[in-house]
N, C-alpha and C. Protein backbone atom coordinates (compact mmCIF):
# COMPACT_ATOMS: atom_id res chain seq x y z
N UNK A 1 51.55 106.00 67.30
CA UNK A 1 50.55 104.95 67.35
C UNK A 1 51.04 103.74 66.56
N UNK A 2 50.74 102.29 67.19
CA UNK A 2 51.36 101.26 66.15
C UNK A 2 50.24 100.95 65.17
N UNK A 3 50.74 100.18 64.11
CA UNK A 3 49.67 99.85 63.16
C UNK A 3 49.71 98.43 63.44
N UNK A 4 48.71 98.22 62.57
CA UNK A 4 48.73 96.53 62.05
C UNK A 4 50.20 95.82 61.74
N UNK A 5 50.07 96.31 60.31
CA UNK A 5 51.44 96.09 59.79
C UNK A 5 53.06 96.45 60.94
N UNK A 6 52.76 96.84 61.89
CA UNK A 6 54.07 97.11 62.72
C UNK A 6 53.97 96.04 63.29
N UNK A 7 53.17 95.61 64.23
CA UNK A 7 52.27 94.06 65.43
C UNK A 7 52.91 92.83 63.85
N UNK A 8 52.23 92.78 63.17
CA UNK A 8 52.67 91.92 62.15
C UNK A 8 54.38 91.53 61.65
N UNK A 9 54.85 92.98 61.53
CA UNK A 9 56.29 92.66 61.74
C UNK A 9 56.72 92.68 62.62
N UNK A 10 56.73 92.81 64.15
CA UNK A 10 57.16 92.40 65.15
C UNK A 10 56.64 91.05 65.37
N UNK A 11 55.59 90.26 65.09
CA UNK A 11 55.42 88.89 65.19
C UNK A 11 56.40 88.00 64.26
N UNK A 12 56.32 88.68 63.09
CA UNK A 12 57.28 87.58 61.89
C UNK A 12 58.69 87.63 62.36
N UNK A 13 59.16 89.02 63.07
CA UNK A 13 60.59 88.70 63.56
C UNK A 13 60.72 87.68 64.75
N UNK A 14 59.74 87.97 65.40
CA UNK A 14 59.76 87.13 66.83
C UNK A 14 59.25 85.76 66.28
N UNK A 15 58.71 85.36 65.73
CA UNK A 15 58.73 83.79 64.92
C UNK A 15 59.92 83.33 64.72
N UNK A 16 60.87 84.18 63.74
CA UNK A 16 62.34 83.66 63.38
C UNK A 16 62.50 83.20 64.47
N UNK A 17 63.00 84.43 65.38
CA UNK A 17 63.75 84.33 66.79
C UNK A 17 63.39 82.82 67.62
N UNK A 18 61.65 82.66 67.44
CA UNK A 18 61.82 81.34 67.90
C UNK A 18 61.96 79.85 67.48
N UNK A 19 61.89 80.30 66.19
CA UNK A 19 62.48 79.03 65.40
C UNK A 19 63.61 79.37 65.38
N UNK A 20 64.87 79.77 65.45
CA UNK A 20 66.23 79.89 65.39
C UNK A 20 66.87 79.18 66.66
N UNK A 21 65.60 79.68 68.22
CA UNK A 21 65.88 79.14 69.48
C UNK A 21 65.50 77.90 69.49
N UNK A 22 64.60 77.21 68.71
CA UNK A 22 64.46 75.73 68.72
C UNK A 22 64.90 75.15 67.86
N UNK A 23 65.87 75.39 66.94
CA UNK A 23 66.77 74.90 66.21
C UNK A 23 67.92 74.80 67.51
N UNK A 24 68.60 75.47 67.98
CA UNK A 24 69.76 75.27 68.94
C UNK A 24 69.26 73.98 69.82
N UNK A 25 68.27 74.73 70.50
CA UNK A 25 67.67 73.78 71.58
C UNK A 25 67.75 72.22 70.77
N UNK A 26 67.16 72.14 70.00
CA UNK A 26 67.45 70.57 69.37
C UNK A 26 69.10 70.71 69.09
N UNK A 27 69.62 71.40 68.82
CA UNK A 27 71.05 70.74 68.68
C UNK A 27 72.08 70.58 69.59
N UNK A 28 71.81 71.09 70.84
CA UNK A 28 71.98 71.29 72.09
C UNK A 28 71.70 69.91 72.84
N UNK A 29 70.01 69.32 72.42
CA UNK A 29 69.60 67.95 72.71
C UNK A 29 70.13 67.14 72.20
N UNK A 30 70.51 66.86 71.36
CA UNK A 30 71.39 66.11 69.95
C UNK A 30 72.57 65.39 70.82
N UNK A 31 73.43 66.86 71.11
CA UNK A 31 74.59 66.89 71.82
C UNK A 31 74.73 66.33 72.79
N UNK A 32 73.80 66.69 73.90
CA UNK A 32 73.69 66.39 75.11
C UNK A 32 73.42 64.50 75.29
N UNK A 33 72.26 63.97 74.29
CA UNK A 33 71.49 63.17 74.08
C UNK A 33 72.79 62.15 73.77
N UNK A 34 74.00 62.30 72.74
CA UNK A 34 74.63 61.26 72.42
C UNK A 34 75.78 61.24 73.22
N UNK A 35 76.06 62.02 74.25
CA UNK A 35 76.71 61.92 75.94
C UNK A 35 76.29 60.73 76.85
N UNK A 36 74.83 60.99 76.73
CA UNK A 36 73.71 59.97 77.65
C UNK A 36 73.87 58.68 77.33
N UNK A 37 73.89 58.71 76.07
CA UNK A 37 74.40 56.98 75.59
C UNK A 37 75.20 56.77 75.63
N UNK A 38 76.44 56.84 75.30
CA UNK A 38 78.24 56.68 75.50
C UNK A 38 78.13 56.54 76.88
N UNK A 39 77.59 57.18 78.15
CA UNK A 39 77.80 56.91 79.08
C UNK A 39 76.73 55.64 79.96
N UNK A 40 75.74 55.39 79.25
CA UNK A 40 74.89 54.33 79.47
C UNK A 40 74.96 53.30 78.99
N UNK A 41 75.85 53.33 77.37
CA UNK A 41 76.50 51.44 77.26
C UNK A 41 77.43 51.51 77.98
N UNK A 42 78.53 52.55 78.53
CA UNK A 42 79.81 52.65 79.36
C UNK A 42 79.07 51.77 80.77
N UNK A 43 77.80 52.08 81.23
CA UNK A 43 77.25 51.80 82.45
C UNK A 43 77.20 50.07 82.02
N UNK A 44 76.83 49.40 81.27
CA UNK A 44 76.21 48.19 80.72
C UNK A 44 76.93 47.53 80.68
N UNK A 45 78.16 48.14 79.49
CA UNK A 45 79.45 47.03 79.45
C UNK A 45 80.07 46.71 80.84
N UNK A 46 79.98 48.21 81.70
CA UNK A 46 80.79 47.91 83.14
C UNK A 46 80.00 46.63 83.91
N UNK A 47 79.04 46.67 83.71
CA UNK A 47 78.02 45.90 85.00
C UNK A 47 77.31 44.64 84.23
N UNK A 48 78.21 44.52 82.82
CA UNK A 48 77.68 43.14 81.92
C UNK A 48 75.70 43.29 82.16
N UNK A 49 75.10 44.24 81.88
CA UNK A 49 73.51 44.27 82.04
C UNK A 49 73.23 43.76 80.51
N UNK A 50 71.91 43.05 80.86
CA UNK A 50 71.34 42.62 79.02
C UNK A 50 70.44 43.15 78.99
N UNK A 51 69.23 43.61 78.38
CA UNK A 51 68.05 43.58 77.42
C UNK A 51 67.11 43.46 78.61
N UNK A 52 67.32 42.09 78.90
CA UNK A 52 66.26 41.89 79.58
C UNK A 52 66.76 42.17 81.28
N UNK A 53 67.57 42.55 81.50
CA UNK A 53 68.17 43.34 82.80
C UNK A 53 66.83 44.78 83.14
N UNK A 54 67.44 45.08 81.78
CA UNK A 54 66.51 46.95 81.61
C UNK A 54 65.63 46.69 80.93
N UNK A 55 64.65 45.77 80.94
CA UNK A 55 63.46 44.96 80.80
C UNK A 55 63.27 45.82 78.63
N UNK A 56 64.16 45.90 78.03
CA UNK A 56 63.91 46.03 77.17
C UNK A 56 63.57 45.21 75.73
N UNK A 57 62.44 44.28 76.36
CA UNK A 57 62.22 42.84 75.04
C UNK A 57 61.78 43.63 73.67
N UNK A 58 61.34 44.57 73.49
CA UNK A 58 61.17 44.82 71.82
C UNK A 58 59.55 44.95 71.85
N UNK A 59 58.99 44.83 72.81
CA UNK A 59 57.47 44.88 72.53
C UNK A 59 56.88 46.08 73.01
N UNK A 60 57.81 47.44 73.57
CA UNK A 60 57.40 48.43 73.92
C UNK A 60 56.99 48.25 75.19
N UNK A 61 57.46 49.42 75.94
CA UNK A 61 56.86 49.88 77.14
C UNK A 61 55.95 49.45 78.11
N UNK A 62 55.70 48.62 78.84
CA UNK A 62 54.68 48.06 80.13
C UNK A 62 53.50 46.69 79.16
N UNK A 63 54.32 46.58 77.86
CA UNK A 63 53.28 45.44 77.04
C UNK A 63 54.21 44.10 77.54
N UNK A 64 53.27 43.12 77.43
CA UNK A 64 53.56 41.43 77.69
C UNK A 64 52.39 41.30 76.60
N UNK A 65 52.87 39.84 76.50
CA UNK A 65 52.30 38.97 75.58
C UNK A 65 51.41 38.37 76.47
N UNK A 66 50.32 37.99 76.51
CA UNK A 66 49.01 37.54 76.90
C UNK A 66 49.38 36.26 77.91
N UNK A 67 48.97 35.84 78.88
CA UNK A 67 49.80 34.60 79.43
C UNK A 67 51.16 34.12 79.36
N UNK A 68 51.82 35.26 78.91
CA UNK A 68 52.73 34.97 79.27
C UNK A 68 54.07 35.37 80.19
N UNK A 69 54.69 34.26 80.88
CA UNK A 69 55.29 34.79 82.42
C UNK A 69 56.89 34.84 82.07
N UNK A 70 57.36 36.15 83.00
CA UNK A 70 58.55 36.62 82.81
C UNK A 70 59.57 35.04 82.83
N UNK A 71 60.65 34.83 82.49
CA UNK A 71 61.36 33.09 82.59
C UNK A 71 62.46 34.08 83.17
N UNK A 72 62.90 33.54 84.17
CA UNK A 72 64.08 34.08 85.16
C UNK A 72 64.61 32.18 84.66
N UNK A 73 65.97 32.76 84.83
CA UNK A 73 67.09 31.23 84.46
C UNK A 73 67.69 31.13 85.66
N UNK A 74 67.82 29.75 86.47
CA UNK A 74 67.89 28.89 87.66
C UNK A 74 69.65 29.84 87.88
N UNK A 75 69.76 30.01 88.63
CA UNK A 75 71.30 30.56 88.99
C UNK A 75 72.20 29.07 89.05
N UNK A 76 73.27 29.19 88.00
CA UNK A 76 74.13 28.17 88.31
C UNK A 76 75.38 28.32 88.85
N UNK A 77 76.32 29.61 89.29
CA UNK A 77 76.99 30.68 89.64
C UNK A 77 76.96 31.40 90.35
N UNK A 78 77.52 31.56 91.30
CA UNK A 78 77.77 32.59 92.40
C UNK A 78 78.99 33.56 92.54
N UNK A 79 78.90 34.53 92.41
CA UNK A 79 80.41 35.15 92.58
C UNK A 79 81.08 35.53 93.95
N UNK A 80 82.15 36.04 94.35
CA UNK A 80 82.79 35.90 95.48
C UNK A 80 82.37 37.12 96.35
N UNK A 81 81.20 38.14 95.62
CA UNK A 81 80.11 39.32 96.32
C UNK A 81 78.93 38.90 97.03
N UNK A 82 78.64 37.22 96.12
CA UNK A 82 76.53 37.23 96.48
C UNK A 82 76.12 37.47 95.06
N UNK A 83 76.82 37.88 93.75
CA UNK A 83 75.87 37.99 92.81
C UNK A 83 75.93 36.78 92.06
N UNK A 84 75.13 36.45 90.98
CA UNK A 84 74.77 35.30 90.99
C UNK A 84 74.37 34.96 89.04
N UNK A 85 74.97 34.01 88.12
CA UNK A 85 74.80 34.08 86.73
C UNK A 85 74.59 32.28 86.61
N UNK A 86 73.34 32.19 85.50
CA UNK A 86 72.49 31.33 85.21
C UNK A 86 73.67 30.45 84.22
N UNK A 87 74.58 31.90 83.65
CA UNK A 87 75.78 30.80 82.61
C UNK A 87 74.75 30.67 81.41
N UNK A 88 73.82 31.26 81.14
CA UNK A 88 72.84 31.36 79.64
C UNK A 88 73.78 31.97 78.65
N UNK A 89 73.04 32.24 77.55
CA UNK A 89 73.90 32.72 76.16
C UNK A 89 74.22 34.70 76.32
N UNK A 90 74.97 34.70 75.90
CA UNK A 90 75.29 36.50 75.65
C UNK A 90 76.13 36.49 76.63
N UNK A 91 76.53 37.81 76.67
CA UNK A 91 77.94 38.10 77.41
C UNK A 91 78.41 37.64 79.15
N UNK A 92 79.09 37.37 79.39
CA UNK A 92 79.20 37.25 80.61
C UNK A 92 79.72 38.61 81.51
N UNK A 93 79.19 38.20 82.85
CA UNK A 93 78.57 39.24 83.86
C UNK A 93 80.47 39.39 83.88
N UNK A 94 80.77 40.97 84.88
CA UNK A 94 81.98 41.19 84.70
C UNK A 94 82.88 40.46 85.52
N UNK A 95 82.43 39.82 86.64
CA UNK A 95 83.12 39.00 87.79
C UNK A 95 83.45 37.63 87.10
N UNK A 96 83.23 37.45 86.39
CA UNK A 96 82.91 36.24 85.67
C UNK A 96 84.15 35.95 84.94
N UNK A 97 84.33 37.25 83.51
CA UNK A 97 85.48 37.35 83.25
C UNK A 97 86.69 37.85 84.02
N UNK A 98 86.49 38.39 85.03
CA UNK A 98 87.66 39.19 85.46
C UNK A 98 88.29 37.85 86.30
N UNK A 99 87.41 37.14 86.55
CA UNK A 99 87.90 35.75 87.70
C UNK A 99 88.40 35.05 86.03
N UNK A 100 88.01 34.79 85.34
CA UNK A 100 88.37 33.66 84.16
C UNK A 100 89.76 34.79 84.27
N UNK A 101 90.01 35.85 83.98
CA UNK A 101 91.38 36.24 83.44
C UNK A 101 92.07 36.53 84.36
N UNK A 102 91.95 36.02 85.47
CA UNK A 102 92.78 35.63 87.12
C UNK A 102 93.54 34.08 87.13
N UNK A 103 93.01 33.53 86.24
CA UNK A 103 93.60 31.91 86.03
C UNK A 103 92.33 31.01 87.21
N UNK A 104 90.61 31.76 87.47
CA UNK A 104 90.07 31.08 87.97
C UNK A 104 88.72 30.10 87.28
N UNK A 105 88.48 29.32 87.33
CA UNK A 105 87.39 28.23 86.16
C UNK A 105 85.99 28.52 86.72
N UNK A 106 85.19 28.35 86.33
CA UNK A 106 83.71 28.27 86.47
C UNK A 106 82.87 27.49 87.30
N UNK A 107 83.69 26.51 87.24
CA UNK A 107 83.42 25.20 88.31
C UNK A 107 83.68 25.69 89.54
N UNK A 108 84.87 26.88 89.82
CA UNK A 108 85.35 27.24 91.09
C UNK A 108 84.05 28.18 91.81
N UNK A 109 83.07 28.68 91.14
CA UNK A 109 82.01 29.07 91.26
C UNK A 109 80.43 28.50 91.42
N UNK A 110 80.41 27.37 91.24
CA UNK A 110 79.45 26.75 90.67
C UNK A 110 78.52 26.25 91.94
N UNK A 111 77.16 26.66 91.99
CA UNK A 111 76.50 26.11 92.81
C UNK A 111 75.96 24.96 93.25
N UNK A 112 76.00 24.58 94.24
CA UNK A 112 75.67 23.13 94.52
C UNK A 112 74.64 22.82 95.19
């Protein structure tokens, strides 16, 4: 027949057991988790994306500021695909440089 005290120590072992399994499991996520990023600035740097590409302004998740409207910048640039750069501040898109380090200028792009 089991007792109390038996149910009781079969619970306190099986507690360890599952705190021991969610210790891995987080370190397992850890692991896995800093893969996901190395390969998602790898995605960013490849495809020159900003902030506001992956709509990430700093104000959290599906929030805007009260009246106020997304500012898309006038395209001044076209590349030799159809894609298309305003020439604003921060990095340039990758066609951009890869044509500048071809010996080609900006102007050779430039919309009219």
């Amino acid at each position: 027949m089991t007792t109390l005290s038996d149910i009781n120590s079969q619970i306190k072992k099986h507690d360890e057991q599952i705190a021991q399994l969610r210790r891995q499991a987080e370190e397992l996520r850890n692991q896995e988790r800093a893969g996901v990023i190395d390969e998602i600035r790898k995605k960013i740097a490849e495809y020159g994306l900003s902030a506001a590409d992956l709509k990430l302004t700093g104000r959290g998740p599906g929030r805007r500021v009260a009246g106020a409207a997304a500012s898309k910048s006038v395209a001044k640039y076209r590349g030799p695909t159809g894609e298309t750069w305003s020439g604003g501040r921060g990095r340039k898109p990758r066609w951009v440089t890869e044509a500048l380090a071809a010996g080609k200028s900006l102007s050779d792009f430039e919309i009219k």
